[in-house]
Protein backbone atom coordinates (compact mmCIF):
# COMPACT_ATOMS: atom_id res chain seq x y z
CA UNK A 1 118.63 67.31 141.80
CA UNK A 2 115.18 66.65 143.07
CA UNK A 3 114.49 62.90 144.40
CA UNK A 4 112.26 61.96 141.72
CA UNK A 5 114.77 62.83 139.26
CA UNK A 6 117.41 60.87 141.09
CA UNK A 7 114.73 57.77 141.18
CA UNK A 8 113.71 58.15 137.67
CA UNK A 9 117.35 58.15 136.72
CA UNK A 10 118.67 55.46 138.92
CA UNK A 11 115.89 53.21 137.47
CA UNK A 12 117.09 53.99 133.62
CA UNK A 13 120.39 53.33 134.22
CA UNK A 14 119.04 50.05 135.69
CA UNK A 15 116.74 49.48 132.36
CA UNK A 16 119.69 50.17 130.07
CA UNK A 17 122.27 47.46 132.38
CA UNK A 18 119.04 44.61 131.69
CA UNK A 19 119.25 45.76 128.02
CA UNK A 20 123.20 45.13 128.18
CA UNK A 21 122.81 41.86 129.45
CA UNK A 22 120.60 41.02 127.11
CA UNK A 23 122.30 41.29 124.57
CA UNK A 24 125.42 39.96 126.20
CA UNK A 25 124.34 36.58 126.88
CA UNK A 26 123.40 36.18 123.06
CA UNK A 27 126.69 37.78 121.67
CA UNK A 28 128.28 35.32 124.55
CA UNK A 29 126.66 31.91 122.97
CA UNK A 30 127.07 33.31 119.31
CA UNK A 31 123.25 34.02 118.34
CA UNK A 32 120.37 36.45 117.10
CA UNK A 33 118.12 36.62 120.62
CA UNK A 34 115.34 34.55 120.94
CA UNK A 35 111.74 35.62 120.66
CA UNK A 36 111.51 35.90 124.61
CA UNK A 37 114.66 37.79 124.80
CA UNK A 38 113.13 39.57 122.21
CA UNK A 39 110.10 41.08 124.09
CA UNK A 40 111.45 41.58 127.47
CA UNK A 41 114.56 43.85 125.55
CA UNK A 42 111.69 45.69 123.87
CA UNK A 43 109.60 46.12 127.18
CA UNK A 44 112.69 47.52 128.54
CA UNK A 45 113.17 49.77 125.67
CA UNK A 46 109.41 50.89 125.82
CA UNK A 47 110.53 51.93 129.42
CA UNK A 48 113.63 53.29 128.58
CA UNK A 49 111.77 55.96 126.19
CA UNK A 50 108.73 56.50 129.05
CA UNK A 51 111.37 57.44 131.67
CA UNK A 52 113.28 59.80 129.11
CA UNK A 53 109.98 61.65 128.89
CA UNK A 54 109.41 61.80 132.56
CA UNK A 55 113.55 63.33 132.95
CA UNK A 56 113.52 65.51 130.16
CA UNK A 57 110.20 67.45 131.54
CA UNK A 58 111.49 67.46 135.11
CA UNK A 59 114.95 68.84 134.04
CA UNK A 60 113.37 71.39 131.86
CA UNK A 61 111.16 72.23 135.31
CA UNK A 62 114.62 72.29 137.00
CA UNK A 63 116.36 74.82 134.31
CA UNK A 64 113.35 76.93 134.57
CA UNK A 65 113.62 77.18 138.65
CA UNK A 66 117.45 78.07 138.12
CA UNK A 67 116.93 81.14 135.89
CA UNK A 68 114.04 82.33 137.67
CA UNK A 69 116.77 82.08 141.02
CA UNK A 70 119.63 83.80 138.66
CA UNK A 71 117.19 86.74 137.70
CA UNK A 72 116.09 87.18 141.19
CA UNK A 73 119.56 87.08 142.40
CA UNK A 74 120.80 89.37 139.83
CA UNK A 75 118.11 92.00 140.57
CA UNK A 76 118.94 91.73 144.19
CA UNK A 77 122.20 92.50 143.68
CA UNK A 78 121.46 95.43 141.34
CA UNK A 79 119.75 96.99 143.61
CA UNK A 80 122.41 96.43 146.87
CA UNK A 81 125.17 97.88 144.49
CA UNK A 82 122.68 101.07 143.62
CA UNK A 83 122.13 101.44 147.73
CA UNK A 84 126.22 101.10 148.00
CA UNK A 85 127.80 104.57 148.12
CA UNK A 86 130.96 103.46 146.44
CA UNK A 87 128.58 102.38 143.67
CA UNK A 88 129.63 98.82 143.11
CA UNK A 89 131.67 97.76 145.83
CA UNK A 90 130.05 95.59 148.30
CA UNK A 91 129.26 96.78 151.62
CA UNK A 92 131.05 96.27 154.37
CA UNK A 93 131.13 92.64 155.85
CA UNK A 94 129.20 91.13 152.94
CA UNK A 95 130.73 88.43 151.24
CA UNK A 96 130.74 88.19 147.68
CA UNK A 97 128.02 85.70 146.02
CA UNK A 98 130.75 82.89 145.09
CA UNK A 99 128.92 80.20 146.82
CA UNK A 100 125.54 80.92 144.80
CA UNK A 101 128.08 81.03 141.56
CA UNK A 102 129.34 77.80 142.28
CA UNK A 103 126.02 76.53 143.06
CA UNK A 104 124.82 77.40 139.73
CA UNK A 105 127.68 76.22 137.94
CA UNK A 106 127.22 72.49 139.39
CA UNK A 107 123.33 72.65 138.47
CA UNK A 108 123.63 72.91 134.34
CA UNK A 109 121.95 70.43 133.19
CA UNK A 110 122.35 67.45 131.06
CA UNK A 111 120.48 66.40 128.02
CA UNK A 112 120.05 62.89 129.24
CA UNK A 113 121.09 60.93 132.00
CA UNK A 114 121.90 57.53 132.28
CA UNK A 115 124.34 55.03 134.54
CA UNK A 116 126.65 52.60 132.87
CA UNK A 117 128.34 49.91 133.98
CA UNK A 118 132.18 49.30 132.34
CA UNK A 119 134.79 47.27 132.41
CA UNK A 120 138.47 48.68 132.56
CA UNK A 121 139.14 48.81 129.13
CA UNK A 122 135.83 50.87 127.99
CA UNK A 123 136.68 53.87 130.20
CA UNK A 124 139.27 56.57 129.50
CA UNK A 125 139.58 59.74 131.93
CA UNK A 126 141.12 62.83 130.74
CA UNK A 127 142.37 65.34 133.51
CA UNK A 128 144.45 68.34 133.33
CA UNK A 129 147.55 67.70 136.16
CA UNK A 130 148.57 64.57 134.64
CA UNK A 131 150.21 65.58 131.11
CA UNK A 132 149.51 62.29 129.50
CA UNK A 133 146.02 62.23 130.40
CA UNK A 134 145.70 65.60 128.69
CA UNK A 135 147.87 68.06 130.75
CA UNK A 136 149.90 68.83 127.59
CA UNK A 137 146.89 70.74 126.05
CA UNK A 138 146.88 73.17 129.06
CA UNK A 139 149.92 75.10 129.27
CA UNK A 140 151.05 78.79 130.60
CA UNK A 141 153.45 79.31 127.68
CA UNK A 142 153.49 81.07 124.57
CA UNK A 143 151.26 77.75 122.60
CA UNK A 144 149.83 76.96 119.22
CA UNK A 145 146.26 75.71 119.26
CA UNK A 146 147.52 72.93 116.74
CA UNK A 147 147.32 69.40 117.97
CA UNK A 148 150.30 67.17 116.48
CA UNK A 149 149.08 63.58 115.81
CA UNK A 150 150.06 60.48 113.71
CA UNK A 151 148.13 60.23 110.34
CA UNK A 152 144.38 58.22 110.54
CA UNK A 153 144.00 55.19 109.03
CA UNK A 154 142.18 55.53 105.89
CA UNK A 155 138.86 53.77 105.90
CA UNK A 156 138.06 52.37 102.74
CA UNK A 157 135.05 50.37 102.65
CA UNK A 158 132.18 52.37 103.46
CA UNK A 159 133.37 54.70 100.01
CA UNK A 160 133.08 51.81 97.89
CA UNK A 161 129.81 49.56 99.40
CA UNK A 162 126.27 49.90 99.00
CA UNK A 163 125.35 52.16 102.47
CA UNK A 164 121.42 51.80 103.08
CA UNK A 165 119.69 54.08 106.03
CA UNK A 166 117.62 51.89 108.37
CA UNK A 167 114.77 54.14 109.66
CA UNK A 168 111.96 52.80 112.08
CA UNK A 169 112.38 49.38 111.39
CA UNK A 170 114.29 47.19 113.71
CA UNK A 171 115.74 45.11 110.28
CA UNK A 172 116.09 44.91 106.77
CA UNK A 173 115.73 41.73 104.80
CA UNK A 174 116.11 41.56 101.03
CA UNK A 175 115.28 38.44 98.53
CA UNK A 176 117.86 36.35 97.62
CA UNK A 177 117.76 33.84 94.32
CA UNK A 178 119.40 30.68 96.15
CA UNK A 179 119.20 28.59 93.10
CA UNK A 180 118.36 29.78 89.11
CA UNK A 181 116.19 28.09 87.08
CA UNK A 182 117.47 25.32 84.32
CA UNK A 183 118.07 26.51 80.76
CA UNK A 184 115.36 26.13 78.36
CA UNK A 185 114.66 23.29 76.31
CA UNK A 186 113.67 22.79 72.67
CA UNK A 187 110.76 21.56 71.55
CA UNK A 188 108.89 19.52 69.14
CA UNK A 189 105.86 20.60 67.53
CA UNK A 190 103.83 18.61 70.03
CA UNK A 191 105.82 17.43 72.96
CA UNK A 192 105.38 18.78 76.51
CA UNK A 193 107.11 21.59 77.95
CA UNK A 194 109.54 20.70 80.79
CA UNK A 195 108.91 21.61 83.89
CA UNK A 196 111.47 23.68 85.92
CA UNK A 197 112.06 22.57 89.80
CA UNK A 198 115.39 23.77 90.07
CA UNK A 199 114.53 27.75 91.46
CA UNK A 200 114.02 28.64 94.56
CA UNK A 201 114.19 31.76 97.00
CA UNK A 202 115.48 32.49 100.54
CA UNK A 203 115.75 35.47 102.59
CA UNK A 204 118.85 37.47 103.59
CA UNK A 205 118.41 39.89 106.84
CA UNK A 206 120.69 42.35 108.15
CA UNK A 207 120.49 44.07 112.08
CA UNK A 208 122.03 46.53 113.38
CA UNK A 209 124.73 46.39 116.28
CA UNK A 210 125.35 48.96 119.16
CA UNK A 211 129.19 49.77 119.23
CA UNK A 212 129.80 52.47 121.94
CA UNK A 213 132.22 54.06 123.78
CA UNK A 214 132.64 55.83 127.15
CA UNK A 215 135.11 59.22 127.47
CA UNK A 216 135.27 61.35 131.03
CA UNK A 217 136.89 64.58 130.95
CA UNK A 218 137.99 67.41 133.36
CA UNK A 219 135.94 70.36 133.95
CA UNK A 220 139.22 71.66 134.73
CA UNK A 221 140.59 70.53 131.43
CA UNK A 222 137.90 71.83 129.50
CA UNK A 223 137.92 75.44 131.03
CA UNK A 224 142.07 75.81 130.25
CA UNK A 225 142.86 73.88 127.45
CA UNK A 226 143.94 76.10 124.58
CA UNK A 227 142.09 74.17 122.03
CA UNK A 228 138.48 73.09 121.93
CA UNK A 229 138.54 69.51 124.16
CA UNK A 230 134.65 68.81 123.26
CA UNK A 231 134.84 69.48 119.76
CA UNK A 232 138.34 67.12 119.75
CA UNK A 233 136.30 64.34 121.55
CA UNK A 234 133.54 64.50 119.81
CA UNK A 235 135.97 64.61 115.99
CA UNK A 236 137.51 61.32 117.54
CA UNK A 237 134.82 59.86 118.86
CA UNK A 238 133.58 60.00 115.39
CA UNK A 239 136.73 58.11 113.82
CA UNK A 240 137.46 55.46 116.15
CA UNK A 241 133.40 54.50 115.42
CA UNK A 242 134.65 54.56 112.30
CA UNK A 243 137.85 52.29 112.78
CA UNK A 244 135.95 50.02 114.44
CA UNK A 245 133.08 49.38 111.80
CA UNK A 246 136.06 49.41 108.84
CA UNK A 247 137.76 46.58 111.00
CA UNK A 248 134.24 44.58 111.13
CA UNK A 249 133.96 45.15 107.77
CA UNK A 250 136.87 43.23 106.90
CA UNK A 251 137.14 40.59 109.38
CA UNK A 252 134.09 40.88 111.33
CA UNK A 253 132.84 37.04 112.47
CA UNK A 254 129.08 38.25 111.86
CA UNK A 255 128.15 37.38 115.14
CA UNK A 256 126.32 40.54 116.93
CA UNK A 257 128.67 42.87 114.36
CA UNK A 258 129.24 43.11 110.35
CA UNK A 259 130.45 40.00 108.42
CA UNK A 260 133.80 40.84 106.51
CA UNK A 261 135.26 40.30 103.67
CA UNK A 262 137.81 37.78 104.62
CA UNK A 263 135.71 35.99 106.89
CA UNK A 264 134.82 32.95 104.74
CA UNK A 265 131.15 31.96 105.11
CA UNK A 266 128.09 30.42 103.24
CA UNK A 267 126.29 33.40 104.47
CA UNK A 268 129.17 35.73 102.59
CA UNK A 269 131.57 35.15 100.96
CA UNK A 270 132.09 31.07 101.06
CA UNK A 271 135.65 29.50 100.17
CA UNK A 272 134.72 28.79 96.47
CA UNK A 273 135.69 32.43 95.76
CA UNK A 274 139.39 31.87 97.16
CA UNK A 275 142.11 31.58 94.50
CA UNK A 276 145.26 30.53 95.30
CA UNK A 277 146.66 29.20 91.85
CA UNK A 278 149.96 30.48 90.39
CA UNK A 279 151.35 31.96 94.51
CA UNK A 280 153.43 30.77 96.24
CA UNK A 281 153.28 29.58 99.82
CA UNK A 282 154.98 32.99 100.83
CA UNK A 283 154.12 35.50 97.72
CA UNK A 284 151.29 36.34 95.14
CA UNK A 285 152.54 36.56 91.54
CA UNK A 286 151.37 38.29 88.41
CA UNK A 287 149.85 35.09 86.90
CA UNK A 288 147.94 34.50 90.24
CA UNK A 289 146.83 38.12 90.60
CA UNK A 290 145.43 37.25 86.91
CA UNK A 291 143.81 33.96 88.35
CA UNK A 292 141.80 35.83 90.42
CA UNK A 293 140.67 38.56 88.47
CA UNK A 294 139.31 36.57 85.66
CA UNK A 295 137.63 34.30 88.14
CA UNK A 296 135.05 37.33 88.28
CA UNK A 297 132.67 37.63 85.51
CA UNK A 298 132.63 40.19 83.38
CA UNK A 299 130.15 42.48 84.48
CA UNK A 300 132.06 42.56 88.13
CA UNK A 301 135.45 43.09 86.28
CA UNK A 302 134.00 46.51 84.96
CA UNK A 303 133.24 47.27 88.37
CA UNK A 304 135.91 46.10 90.37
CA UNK A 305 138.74 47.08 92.54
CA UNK A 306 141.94 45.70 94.14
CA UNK A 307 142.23 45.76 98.25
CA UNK A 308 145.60 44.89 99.97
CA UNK A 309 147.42 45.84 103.08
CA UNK A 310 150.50 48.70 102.36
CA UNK A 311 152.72 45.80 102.58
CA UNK A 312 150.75 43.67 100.10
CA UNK A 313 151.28 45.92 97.68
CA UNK A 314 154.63 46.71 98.40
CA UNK A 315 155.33 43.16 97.57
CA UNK A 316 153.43 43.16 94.21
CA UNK A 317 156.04 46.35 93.09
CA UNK A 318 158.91 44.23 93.22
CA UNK A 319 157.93 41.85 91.51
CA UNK A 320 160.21 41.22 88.45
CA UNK A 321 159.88 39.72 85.23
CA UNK A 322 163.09 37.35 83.63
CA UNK A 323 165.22 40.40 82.81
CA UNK A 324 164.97 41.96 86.16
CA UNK A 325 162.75 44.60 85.31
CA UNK A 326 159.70 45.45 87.74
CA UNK A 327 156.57 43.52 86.14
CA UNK A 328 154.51 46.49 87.38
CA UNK A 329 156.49 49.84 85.73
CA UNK A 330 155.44 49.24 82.81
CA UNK A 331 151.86 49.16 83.54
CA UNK A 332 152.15 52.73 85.35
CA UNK A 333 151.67 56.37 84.37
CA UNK A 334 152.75 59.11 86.20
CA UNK A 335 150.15 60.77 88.29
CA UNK A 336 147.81 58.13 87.16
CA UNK A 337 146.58 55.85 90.04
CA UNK A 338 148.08 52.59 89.95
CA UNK A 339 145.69 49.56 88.39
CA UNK A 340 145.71 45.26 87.91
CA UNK A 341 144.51 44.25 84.86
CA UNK A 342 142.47 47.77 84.82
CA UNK A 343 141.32 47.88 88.19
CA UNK A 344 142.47 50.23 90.65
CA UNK A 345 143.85 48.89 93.71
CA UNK A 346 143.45 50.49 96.93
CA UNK A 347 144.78 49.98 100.38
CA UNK A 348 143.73 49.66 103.97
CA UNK A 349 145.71 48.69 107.26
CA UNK A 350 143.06 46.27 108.17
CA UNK A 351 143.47 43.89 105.70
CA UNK A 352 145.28 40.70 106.82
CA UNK A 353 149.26 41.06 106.74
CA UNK A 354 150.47 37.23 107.23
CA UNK A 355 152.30 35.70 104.51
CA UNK A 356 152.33 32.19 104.79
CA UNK A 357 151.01 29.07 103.44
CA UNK A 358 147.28 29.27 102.60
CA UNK A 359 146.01 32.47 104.21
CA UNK A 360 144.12 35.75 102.99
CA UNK A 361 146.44 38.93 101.98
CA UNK A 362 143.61 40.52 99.47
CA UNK A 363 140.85 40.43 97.74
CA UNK A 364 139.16 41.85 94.22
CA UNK A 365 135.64 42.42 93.29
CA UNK A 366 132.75 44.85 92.88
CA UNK A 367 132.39 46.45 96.61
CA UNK A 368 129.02 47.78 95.65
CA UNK A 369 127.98 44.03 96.52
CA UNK A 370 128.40 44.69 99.85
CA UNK A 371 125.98 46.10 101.87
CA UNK A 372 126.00 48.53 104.73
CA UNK A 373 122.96 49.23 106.97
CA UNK A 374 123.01 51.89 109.65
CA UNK A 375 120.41 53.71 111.83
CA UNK A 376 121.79 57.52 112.09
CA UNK A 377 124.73 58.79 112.26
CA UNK A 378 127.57 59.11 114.87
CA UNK A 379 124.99 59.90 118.35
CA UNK A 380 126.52 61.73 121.15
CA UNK A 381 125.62 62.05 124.47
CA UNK A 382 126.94 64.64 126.99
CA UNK A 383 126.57 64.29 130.40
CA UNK A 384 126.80 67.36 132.47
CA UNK A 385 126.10 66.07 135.91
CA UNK A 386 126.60 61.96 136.10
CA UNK A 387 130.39 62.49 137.26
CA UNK A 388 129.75 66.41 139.23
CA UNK A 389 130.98 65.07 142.10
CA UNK A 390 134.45 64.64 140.73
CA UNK A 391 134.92 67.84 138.46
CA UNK A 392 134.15 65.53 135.35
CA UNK A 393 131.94 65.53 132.16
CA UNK A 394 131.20 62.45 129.93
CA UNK A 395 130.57 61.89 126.34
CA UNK A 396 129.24 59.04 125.29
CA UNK A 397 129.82 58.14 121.43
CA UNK A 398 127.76 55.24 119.60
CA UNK A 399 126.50 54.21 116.40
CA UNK A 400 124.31 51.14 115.44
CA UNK A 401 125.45 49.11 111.75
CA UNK A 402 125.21 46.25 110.13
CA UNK A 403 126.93 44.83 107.28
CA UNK A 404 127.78 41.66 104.91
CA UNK A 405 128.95 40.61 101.38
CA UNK A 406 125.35 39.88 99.37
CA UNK A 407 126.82 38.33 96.47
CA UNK A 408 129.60 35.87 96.74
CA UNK A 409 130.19 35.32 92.94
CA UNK A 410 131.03 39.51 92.68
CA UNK A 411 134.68 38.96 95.00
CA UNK A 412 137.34 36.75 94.59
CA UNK A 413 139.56 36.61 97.75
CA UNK A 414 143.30 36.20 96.91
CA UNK A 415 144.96 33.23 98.73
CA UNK A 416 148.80 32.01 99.02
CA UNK A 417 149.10 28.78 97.70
């Protein structure tokens, strides 16, 4: 690695750890940055792209250099093994060219370069001699390439929302019709016409939020494993990024990540959407379930669907009418997905799972109300030479979304009494 590449390098690492703090300190105090905040992160960012320039040309000079060296080296050797008169064993005293292998093995290069700092929990290391840290996928005996892993958990929100592509600009705000005019009046044949004062506009705005994550693996590991290791990080990379935004999605506070569902909020979904009538303090019933549907209008009821935890709905299929008959049965078909009141109901993991006195266990509602803004899709980084010096190759995984309920009056959350 030359020293201006080292320098140019150390220096974006640098720009990306001002970048971080950046947007630390304002995810710290709960808050959009401020408009000096603003420029010196997009200064940084400016310099971020100039010194990605500068790296990419000099490691494309660099890769150049090395296959000029390997051609050179290769003809060289052609020839000695021509000159040999055992044809291609080496001559006497002269040492194979491992050294110049090895060489060129360390000297690959890396798409991009960059230093991170991390705390414990944002770093995993993979390594072949230690079987939990991914030993078991190297072994000598007779071995399936099949990897044997507990189900995912089904993400469910991104299938049913609005998903919008964000593509050079840094937002996206959208109208929003805080108040509706009055009704119209009747007239007399010569009486004035009332004015309206009642409507009024505001403005919604969605940004998109960095969530990353940091993976080092064994060069070791990767050369002996009997199934492809990159192509497994790089699948699971792509579904915990997932996980994470289908988690935000639900419960997210809104502060520097998506604002859920069940986060109760003038700027989503406020508490005049939560029904509790006809529950309990420790169950939902078949007359609340009812409350809340038909506290939707009727254009969301066409639209709408049911979301629960696995154990929420559990709960609603035992429920029993007088006779001791399951309420449910004789609402359900056989290979027909199960419905409430017509809608289908689906479930997720994430949703919340407590039930007791006057907290969230699901909600109903037309999903395509809220929205989903994103940047790209799942971006990867590989890099080559950052860890070198101890046999190691990182991936770094990270998307950038934003979401939030746009319409309160299209979800009703359902609440224990």
């Amino acid at each position: 690695m030359s020293d201006k590449l080292k320098s140019w390098l150390e220096e974006q690492g640098n720009v990306l750890v001002e970048m971080r703090q950046i947007d630390d300190t304002a995810e710290a105090e709960s808050r959009d940055l401020n408009d000096t905040e603003k420029a010196s992160y997009e200064k940084l960012d400016t310099r971020w792209d100039e010194l990605n320039i500068k790296i990419t040309r000099e490691e494309s000079s660099i890769e150049r250099e090395r296959k000029m060296i390997e051609r050179t080296a290769a003809q060289d050797e052609a020839r000695s093994r021509e000159e040999l008169p055992g044809g291609n064993e080496p001559a006497p005293g002269k040492p194979e060219n491992r050294e110049q292998e090895q060489r060129d093995e360390k000297r690959e290069m890396f798409n991009r370069c960059l230093s991170l700092t991390n705390t414990a929990d944002e770093l995993r290391v993979l390594q072949a001699d230690s079987d939990i840290a991914g030993g078991y996928l190297v072994t000598p005996e007779d071995f399936r390439a099949e990897l044997i892993q507990a189900v995912d958990n089904a993400s469910v929100i991104r299938s049913l929302a609005r998903v919008i592509p964000l593509t050079k600009a840094a937002s996206i705000g959208f109208p929003e019709l805080e108040t509706d005019m009055e009704d119209t009046t009747w007239q007399g044949e010569i009486t004035s016409i009332n004015e309206d004062t009642a409507m009024n506009f505001g403005k919604r705005e969605l940004f998109p939020h960095e969530h990353a994550k940091l993976l080092k693996v064994s060069e070791k590991l990767i050369r002996n494993s009997a199934i492809p290791v990159s192509s497994l990080v790089s699948e699971r990379m792509g579904y915990k990024l997932g996980i994470t935004e289908e988690q935000a999605y639900i419960d997210g506070s809104g502060a520097q990540r998506p604002l859920g569902l069940f986060t109760a909020s003038n700027q989503g979904i406020d508490t005049g959407q939560d029904v509790s009538t006809g529950n309990t303090t420790s169950a939902v019933t078949f007359d609340g379930l009812k409350e809340a549907f038909y506290n939707l209008k009727q254009q969301y009821q066409a639209k709408a669907s049911w979301l629960f935890n696995r154990t929420g709905v559990k709960n609603i299929s035992k429920l029993k009418n007088g006779e001791g008959d399951y309420i449910w049965e004789a609402f359900v078909r056989s290979g027909v997905p199960r419905t409430i009141e017509g809608a289908p109901v689906l479930q997720s993991e994430y949703v919340p799972d407590t039930w007791t006195t006057s907290l969230y266990v699901g909600i109903v509602g037309d999903f395509s109300k809220y929205w989903i803004i994103e940047t790209g899709n799942l971006a990867m980084k590989v890099l080559n030479e950052l860890y070198a010096r101890t046999g190691q190759i990182g991936y770094i995984g990270r998307r950038e979304v934003d979401a939030a309920p746009v319409l309160a009056e299209a979800f009703t959350r359902v609440k224990l009494g």
